[in-house]
Structures are given as C-alpha cells and as structure tokens.
N, C-alpha and C. Protein backbone atom coordinates (compact mmCIF):
# COMPACT_ATOMS: atom_id res chain seq x y z
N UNK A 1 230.27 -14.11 195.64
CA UNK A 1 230.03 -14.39 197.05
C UNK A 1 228.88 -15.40 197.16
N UNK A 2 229.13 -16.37 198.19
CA UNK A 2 228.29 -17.25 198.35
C UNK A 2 227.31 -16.98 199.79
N UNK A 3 226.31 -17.88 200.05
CA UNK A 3 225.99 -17.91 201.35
C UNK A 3 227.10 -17.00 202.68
N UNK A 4 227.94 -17.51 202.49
CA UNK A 4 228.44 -17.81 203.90
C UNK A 4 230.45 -18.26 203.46
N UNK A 5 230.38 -17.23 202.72
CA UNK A 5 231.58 -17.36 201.66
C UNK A 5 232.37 -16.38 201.09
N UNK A 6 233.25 -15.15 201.05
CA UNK A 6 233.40 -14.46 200.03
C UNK A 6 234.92 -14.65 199.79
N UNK A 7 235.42 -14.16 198.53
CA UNK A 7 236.89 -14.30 198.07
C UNK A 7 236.90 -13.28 197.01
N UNK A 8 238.50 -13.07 197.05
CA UNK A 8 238.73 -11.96 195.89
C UNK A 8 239.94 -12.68 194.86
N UNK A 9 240.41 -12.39 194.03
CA UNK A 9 241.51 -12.74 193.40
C UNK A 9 241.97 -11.97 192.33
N UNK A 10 243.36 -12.02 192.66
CA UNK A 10 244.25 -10.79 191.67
C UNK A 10 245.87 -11.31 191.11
N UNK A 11 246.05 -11.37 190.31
CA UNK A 11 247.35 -11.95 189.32
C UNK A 11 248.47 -11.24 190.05
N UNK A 12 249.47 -11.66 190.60
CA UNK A 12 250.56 -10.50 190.90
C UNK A 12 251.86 -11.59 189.82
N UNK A 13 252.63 -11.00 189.49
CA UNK A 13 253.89 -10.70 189.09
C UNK A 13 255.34 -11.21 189.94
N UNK A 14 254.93 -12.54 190.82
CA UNK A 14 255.97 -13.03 191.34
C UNK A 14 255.67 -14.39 191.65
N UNK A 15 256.77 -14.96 191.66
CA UNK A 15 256.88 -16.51 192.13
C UNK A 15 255.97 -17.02 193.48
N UNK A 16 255.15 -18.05 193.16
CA UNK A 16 254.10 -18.41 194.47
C UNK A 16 255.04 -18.18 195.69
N UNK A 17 256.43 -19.21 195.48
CA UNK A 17 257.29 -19.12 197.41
C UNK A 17 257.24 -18.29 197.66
N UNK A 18 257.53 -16.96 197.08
CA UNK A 18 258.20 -15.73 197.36
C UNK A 18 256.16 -14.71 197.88
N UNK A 19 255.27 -15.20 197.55
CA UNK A 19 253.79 -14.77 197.93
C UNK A 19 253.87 -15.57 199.56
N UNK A 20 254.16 -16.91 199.36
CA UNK A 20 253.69 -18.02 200.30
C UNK A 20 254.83 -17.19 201.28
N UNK A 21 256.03 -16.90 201.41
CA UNK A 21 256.84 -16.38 202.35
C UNK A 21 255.95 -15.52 203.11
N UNK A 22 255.79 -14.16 202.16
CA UNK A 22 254.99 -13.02 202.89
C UNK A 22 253.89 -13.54 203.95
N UNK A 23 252.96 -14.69 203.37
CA UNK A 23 251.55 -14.57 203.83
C UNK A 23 252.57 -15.59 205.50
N UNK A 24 253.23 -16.26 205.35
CA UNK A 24 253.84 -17.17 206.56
C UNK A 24 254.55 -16.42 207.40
N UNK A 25 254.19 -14.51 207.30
CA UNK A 25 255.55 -13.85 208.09
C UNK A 25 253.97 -13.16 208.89
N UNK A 26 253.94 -13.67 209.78
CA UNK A 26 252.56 -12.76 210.73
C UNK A 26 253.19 -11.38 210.77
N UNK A 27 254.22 -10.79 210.57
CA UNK A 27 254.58 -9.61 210.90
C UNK A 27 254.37 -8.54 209.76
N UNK A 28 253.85 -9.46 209.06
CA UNK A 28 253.95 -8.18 207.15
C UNK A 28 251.92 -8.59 207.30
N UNK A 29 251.67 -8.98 208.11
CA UNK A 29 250.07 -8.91 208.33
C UNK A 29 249.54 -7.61 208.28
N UNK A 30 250.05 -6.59 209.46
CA UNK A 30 249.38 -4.97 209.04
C UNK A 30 249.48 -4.63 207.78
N UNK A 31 250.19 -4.82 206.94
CA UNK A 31 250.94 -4.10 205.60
C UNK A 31 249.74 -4.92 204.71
N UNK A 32 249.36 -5.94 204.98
CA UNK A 32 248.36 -6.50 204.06
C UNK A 32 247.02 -6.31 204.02
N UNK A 33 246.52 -6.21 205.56
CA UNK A 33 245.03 -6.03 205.93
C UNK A 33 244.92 -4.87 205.31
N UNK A 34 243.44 -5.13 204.83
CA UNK A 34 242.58 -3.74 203.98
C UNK A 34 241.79 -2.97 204.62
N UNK A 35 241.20 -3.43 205.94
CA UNK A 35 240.72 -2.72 206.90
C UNK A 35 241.32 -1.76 207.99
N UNK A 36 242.76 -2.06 207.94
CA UNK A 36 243.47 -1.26 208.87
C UNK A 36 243.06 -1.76 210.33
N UNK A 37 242.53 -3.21 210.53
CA UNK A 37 242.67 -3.43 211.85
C UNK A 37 243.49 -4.19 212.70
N UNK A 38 244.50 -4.45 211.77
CA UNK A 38 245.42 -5.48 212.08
C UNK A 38 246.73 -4.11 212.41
N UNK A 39 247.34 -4.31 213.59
CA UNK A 39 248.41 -3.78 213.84
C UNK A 39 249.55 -3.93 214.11
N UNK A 40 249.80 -5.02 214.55
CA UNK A 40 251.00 -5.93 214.92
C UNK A 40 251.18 -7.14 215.20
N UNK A 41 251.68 -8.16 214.58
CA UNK A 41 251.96 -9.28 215.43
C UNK A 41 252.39 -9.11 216.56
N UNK A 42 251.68 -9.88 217.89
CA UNK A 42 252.12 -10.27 218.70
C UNK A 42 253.31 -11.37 218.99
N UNK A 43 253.13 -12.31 218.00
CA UNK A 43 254.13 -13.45 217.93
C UNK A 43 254.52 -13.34 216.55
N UNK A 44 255.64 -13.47 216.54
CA UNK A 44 256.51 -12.93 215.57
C UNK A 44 257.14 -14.20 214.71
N UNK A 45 257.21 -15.06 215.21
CA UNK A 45 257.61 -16.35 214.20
C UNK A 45 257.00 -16.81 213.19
N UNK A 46 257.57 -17.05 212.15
CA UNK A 46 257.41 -17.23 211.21
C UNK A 46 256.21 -18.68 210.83
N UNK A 47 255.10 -18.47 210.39
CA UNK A 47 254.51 -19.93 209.97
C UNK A 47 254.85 -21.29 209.35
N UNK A 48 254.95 -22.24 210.08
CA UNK A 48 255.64 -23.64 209.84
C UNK A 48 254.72 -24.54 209.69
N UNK A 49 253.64 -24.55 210.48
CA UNK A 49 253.02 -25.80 210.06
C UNK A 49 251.77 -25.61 210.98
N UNK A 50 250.45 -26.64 210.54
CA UNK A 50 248.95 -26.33 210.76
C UNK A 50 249.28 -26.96 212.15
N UNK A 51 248.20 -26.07 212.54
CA UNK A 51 248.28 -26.03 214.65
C UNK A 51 248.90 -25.00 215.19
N UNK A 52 249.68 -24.57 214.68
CA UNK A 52 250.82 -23.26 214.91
C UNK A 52 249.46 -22.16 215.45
N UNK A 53 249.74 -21.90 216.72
CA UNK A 53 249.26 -20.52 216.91
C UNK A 53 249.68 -19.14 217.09
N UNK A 54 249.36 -18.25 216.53
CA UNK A 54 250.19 -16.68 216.39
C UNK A 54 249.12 -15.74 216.77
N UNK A 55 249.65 -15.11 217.28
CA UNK A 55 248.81 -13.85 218.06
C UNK A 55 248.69 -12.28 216.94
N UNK A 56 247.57 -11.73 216.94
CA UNK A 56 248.36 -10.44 216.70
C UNK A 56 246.96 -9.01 217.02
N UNK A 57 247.60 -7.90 217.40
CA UNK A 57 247.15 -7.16 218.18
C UNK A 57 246.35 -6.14 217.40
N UNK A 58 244.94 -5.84 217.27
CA UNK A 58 244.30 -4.80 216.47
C UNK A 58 243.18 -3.92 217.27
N UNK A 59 243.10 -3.54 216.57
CA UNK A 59 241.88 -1.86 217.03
C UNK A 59 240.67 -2.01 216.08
N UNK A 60 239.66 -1.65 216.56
CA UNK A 60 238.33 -0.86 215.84
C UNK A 60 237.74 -0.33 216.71
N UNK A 61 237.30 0.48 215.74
CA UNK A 61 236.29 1.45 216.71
C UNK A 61 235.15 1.13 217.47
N UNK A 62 235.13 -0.01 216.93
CA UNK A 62 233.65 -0.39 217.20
C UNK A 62 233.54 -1.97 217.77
N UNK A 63 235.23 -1.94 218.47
CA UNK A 63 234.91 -3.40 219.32
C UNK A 63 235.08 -2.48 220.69
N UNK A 64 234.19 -3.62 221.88
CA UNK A 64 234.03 -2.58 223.16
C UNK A 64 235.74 -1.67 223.70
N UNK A 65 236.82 -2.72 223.73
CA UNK A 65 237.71 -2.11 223.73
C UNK A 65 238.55 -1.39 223.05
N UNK A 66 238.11 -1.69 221.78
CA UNK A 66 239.09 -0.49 220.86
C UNK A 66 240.16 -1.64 220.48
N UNK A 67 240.94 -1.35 221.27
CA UNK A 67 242.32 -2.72 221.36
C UNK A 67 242.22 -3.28 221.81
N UNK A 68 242.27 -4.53 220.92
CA UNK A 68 242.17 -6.17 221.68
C UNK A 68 243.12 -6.68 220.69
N UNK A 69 242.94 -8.48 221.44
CA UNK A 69 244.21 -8.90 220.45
C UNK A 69 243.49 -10.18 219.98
N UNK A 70 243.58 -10.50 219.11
CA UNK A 70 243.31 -12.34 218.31
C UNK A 70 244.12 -12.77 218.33
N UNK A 71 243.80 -14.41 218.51
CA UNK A 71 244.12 -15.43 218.61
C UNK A 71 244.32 -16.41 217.51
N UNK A 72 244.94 -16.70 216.18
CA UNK A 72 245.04 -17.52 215.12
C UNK A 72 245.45 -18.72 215.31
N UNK A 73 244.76 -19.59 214.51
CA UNK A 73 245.58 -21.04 214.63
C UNK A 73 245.32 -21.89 213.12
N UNK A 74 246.98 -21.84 212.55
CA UNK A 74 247.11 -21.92 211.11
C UNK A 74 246.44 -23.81 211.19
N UNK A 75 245.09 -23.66 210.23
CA UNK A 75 244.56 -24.41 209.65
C UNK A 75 244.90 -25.35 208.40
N UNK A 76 245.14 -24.56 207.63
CA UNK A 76 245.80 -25.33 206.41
C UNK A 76 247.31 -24.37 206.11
N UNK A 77 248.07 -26.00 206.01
CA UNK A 77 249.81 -25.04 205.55
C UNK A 77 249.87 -25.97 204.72
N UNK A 78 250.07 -25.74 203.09
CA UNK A 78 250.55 -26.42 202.57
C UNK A 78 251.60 -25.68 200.87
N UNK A 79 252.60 -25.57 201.75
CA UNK A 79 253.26 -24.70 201.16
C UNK A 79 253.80 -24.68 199.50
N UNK A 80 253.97 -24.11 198.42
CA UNK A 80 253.68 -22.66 198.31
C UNK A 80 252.00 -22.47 197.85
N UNK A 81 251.16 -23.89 198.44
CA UNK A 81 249.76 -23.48 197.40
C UNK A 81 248.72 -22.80 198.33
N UNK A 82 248.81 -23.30 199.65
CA UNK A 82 247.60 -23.16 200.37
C UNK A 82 247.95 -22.60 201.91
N UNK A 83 247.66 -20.83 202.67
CA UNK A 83 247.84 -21.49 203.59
C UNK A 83 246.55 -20.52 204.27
N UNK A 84 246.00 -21.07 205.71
CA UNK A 84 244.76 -19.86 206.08
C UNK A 84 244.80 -20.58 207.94
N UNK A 85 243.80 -20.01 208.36
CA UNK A 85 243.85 -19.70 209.82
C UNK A 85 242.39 -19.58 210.48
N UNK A 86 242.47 -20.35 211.55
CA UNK A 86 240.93 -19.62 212.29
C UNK A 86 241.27 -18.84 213.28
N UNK A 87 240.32 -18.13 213.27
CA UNK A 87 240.17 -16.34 214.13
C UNK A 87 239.79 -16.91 215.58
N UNK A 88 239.68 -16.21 216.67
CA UNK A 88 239.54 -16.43 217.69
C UNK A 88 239.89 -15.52 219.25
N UNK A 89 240.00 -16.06 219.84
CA UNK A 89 240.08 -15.20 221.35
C UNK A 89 241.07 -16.12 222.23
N UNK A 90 241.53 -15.64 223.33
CA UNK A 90 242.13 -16.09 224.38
C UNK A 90 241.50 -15.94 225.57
N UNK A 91 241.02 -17.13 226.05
CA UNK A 91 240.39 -16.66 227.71
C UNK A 91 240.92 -16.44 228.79
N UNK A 92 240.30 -15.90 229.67
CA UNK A 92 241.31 -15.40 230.85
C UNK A 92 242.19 -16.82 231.28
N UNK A 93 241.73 -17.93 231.29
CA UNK A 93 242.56 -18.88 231.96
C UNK A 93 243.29 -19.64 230.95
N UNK A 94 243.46 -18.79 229.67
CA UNK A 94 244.36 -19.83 228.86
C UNK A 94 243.64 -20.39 228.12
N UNK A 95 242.56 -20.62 228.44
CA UNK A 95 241.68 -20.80 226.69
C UNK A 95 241.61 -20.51 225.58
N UNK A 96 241.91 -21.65 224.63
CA UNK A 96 241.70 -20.47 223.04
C UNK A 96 239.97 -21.51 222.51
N UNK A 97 239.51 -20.15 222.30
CA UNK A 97 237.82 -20.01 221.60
C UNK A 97 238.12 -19.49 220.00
N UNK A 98 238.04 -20.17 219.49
CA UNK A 98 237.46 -20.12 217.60
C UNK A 98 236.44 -19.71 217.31
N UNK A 99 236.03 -18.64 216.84
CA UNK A 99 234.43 -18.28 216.11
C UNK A 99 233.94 -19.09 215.31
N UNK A 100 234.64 -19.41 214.74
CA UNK A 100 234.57 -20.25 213.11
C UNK A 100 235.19 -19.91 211.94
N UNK A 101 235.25 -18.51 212.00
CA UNK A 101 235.95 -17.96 210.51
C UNK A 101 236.97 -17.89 210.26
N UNK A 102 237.39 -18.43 208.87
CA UNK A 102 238.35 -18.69 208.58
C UNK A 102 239.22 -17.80 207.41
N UNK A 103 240.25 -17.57 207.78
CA UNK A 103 241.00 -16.64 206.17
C UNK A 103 241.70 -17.75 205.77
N UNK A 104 241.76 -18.01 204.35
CA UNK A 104 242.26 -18.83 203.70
C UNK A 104 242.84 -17.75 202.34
N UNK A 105 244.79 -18.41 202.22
CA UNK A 105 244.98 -18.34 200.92
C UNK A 105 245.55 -19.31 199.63
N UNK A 106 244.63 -18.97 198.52
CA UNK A 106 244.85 -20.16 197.78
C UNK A 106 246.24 -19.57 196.72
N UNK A 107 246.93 -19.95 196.31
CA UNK A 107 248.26 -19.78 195.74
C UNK A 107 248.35 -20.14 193.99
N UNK A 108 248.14 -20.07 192.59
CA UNK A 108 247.99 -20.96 191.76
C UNK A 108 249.42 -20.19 191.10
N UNK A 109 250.79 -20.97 191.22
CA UNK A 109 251.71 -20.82 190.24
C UNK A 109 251.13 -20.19 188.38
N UNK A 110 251.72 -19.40 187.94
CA UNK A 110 250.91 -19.02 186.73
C UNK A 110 251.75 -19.60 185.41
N UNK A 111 253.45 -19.60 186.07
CA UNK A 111 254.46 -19.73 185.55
C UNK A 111 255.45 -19.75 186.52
N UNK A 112 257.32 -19.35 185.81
CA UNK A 112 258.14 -19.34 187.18
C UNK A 112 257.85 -18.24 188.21
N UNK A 113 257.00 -16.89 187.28
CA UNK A 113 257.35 -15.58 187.75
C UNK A 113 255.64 -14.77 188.28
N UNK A 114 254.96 -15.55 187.88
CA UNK A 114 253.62 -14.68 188.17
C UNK A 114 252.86 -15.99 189.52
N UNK A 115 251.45 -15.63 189.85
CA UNK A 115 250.61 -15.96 190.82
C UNK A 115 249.37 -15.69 190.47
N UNK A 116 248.37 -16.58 190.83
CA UNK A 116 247.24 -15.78 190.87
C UNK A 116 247.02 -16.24 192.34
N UNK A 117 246.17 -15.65 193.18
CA UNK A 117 246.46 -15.60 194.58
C UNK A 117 244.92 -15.07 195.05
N UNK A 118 244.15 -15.93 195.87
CA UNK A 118 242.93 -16.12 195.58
C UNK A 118 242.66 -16.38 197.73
N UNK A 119 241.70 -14.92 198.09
CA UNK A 119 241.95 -15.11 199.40
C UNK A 119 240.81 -14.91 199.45
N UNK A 120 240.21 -15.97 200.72
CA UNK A 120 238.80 -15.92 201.27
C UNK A 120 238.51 -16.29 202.23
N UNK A 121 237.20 -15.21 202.60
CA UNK A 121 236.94 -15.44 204.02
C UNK A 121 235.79 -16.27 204.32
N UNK A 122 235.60 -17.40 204.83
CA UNK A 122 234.82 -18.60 204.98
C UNK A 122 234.06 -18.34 206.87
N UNK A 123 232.71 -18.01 206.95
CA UNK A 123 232.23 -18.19 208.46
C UNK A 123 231.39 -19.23 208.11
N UNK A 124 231.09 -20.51 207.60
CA UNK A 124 230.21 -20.74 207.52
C UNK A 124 230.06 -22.29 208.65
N UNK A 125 231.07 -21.98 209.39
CA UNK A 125 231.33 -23.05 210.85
C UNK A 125 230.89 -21.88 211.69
N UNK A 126 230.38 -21.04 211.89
CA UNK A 126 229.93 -20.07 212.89
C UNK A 126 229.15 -20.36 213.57
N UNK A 127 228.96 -20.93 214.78
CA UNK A 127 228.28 -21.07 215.50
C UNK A 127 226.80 -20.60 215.43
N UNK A 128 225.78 -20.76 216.00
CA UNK A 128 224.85 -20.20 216.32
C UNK A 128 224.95 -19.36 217.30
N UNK A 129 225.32 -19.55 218.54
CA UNK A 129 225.21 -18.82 219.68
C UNK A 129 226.10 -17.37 219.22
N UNK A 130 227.08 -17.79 218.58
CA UNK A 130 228.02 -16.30 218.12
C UNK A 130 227.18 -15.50 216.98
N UNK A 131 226.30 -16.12 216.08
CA UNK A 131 225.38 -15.45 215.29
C UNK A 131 224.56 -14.98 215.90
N UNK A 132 223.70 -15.24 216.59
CA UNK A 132 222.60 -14.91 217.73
C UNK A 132 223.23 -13.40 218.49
N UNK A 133 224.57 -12.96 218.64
CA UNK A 133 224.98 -12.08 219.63
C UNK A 133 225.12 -10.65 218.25
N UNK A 134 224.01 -11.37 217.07
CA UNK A 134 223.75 -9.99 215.87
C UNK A 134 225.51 -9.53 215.46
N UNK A 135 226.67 -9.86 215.12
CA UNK A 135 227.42 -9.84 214.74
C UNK A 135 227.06 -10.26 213.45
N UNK A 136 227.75 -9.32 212.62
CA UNK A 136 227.45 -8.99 210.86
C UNK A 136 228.87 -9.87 210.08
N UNK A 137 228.12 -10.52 209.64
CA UNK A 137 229.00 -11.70 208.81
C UNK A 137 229.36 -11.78 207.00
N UNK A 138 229.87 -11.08 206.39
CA UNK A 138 231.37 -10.62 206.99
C UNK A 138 231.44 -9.59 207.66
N UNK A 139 232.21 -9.26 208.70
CA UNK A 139 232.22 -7.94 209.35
C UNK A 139 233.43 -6.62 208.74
N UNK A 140 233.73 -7.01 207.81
CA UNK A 140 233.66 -5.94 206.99
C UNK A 140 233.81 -5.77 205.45
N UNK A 141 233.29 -4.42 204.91
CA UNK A 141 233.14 -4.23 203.76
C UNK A 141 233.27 -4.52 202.63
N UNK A 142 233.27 -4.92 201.11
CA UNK A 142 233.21 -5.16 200.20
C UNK A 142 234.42 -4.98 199.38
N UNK A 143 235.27 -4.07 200.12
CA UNK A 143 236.27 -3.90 199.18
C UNK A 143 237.56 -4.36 200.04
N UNK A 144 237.20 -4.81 201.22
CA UNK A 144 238.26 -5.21 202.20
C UNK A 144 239.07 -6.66 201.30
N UNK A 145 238.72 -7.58 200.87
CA UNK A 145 239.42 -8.91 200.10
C UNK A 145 240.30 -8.13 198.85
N UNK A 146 240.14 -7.45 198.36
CA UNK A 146 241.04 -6.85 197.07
C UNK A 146 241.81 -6.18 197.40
N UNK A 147 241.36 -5.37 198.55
CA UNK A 147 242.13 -3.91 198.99
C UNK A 147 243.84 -4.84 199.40
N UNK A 148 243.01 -6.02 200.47
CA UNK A 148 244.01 -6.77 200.88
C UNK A 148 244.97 -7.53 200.02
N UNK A 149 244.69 -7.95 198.69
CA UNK A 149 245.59 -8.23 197.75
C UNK A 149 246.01 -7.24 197.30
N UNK A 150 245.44 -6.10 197.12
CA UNK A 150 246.30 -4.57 196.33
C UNK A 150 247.57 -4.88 197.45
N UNK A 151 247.26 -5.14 198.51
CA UNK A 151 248.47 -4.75 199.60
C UNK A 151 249.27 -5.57 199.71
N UNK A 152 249.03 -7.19 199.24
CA UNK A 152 250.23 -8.21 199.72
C UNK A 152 251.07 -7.89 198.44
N UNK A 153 250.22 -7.76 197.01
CA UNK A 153 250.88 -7.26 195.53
C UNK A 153 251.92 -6.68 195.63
N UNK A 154 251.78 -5.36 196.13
CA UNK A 154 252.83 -3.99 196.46
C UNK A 154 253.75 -4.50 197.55
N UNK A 155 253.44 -5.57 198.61
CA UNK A 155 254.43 -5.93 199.65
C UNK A 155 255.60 -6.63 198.89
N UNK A 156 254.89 -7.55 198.17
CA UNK A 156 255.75 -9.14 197.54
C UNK A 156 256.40 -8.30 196.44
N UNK A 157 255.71 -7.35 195.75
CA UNK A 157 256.51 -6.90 194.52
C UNK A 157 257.76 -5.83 194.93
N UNK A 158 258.03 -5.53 195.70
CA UNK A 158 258.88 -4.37 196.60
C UNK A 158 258.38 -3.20 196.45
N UNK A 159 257.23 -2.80 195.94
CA UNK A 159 256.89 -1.69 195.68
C UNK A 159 256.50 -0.41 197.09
C-alpha cells in the first residue's frame, strides 16, 4: 500500500475474457464485493466502453441512510486487460458528483487458461473539501481487496 493507493492480487485459473466478462457484468458486482455493500445493480447492462455510466444500489450501517445508491462511470475499458470506474453520487437535479476514487482492474493473461488479476483502489484525486468532511480513506478494511478476488475467483471459476 502506498500513500493514497492500495491493491491486492491473486492468480485464478481462467482465461483473462472470460475474468474481463464477469468484471463488465455490473450485475455479478454483489457476488464480488468483500464488504457486502454492494447489493444490486441498478443498471443492468453490460460494460462497453469508458464514459458508460451504471448505477448500483448498497447499504452500510454507517452511511446516514443505510441505503443509498452510487453512481459509476467506467474510466478505463480496455478489454481483456484493463477495466475500473469512478465512484460517485447523483444529485437531486441530475447531477453526477465523483469523489475521486477509483476501482481499477488490471488483467495479466498468464497463458490460454490462467490470470493474474490485480485490483485497486486509487483516492488519490480526492478532493480536499471531501477529505476535510473526516471520511477514512480507504473506507474499508484490509482484507476487503482479496476477500474481493476470493469472490470474482469462485464466480469466474463456477465454483
């Protein structure tokens, strides 16, 4: 982990497209998150290309509402090596607001049949004014980046 930087990475046992599919289906998103705050895509189409925005709907305990929903907008697509997203909000009048942070996944073919698959979470475009409001960067735990590859592993592998 860097400054303003962290990533995990784990070898899985399948062809990059067949990784790059999963991570481009916003709907196999709950099944991946390690925090359990991701619950559903809201928008259900499939990822095509950077600018694309997809919605999807989560809980914590410890945001004022419990349930709220984010706002994504795929940053880098570059398929099967690279693809990630900035986080964000929707304003009442149709605004979309970016925090800064970004999930990024990196893809490295190993062969025809394996991956190494290398995901990280980048705030280091974070505003000041959004740092200033004492929000904990990363906002969550240490084992959340692996947990989340234990989970795309077991998705992509059919397990």
């Amino acid at each position: 982990m860097d400054q303003e930087r962290v990533s995990a990475t784990l070898t899985v046992a399948v062809p990059a497209a067949r990784v790059f599919a999963v991570l481009a289906d916003p709907t196999a998103h709950a099944a991946i998150d390690g925090t359990g705050w991701v619950q559903e895509a809201a928008d259900r189409a499939p990822l095509t290309e950077a600018g694309q925005i997809f919605r999807m709907d989560m809980y914590h305990p410890g945001h004022p509402d419990g349930d709220y929903r984010v706002v994504n907008k795929v940053h880098m697509f570059d398929p099967p090596r690279t693809i990630g997203w900035l986080t964000g909000t929707e304003k009442g009048d149709g605004r979309l607001e970016f925090g800064g942070w970004i999930w990024r996944y990196d893809l490295e073919p190993l062969g025809p049949s394996e991956t190494e698959v290398t995901l990280t979470y980048d705030w280091s475009a974070v505003p000041q004014f959004i740092r200033d409001r004492g929000i904990q960067f990363p906002p969550f735990g240490p084992d959340h980046l692996i947990n989340s590859l234990r989970h795309l592993a077991e998705l992509v592998s059919g397990r």
